[in-house]
Protein backbone atom coordinates (compact mmCIF):
# COMPACT_ATOMS: atom_id res chain seq x y z
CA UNK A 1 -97.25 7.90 -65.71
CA UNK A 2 -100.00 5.72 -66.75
CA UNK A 3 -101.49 5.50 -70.06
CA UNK A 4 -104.19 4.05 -72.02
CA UNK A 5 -104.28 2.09 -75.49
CA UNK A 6 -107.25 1.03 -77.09
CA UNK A 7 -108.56 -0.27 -80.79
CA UNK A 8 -110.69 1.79 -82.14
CA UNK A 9 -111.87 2.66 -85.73
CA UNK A 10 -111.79 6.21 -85.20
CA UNK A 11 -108.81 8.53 -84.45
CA UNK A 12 -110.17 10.29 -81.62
CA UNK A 13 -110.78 8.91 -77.79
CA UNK A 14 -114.03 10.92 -77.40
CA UNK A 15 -116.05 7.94 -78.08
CA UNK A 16 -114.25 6.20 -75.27
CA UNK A 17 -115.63 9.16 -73.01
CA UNK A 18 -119.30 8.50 -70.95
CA UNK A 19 -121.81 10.81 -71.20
CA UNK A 20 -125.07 11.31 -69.03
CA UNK A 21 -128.03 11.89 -71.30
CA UNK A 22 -127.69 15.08 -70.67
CA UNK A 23 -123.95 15.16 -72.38
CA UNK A 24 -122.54 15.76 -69.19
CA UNK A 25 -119.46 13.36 -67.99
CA UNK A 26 -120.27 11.00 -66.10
CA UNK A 27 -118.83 11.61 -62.49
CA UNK A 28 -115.45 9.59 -61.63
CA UNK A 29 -115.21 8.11 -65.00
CA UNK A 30 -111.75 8.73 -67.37
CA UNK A 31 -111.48 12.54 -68.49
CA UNK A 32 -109.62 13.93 -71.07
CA UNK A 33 -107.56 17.13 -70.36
CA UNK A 34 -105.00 18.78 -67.93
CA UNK A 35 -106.34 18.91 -64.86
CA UNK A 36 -105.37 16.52 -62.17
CA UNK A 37 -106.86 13.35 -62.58
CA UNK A 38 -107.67 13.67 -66.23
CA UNK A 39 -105.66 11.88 -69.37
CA UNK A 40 -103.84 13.75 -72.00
CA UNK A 41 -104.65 12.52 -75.78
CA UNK A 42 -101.39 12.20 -76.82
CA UNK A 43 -101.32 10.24 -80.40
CA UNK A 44 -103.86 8.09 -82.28
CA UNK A 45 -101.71 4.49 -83.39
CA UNK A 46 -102.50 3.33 -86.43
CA UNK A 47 -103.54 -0.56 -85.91
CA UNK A 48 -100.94 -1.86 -88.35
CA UNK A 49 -97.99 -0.11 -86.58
CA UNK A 50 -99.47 -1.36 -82.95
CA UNK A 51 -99.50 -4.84 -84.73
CA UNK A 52 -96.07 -4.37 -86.30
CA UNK A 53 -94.40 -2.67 -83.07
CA UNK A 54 -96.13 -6.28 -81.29
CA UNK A 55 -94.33 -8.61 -83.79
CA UNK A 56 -91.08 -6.60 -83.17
CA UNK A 57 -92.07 -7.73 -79.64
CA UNK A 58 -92.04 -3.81 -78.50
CA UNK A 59 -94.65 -2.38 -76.58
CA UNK A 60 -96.96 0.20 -78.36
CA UNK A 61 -96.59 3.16 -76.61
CA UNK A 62 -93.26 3.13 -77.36
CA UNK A 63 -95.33 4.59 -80.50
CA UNK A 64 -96.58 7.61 -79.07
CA UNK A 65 -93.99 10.52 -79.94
CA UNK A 66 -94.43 8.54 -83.56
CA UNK A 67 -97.99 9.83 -84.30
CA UNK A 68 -100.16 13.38 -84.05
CA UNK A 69 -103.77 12.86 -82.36
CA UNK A 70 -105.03 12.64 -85.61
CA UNK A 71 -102.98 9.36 -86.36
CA UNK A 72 -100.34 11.00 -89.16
CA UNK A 73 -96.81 9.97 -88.73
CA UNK A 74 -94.99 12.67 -87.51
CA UNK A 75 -91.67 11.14 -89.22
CA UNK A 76 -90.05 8.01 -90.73
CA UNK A 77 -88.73 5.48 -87.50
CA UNK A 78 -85.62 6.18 -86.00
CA UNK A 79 -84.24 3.22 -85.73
CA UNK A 80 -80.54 4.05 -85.91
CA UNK A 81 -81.41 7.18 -83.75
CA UNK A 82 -78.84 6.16 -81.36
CA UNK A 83 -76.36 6.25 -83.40
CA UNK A 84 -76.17 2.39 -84.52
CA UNK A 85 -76.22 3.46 -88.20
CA UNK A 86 -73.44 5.81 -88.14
CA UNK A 87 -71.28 3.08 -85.92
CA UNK A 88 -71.94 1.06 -88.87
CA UNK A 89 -70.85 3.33 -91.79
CA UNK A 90 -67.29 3.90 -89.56
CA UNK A 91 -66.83 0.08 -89.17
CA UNK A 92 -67.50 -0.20 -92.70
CA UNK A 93 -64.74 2.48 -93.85
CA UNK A 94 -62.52 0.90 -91.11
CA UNK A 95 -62.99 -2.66 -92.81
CA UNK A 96 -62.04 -1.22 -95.53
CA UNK A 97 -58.54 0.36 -94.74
């Protein structure tokens, strides 16, 4: 699967997109859509969490289920997702007995 991930001030790829000055696509150039050989928008990254996600020394599109197209957060990070968080509670009450 590849992927693309780009700064832009604006949530939306379309800008990214050339156009003939006609409005046309240009021929052989990156498409948006879900045909064969065109991309599927699949979030807009707000810059800080790229830069955040970077310092955490985690690659940004690690991101992507994170985000809508629009850029809104879908939901707050799962970081103990995997169950580290729970482990954590049960050592705790362990300790504790």
């Amino acid at each position: 699967m590849d992927s693309y991930l780009y700064a832009t001030d604006a949530p939306s790829p379309l800008e990214l997109l050339p156009v003939k000055d006609d409005g046309t696509p240009v021929p052989g150039a990156l498409r948006l859509g879900i045909a064969p050989g065109s991309h599927k928008h699949e979030s807009s990254i707000p810059l800080t969490a790229v830069v955040e996600a970077m310092e955490r020394r985690e690659h940004p599109s690690k991101l992507v289920h994170r985000y809508t197209t629009d850029g809104t957060a879908i939901g707050p990070e799962q970081s103990g997702a995997d169950g580290g968080d729970a482990g954590t509670d049960t050592d705790d009450e362990e300790g504790g007995n």
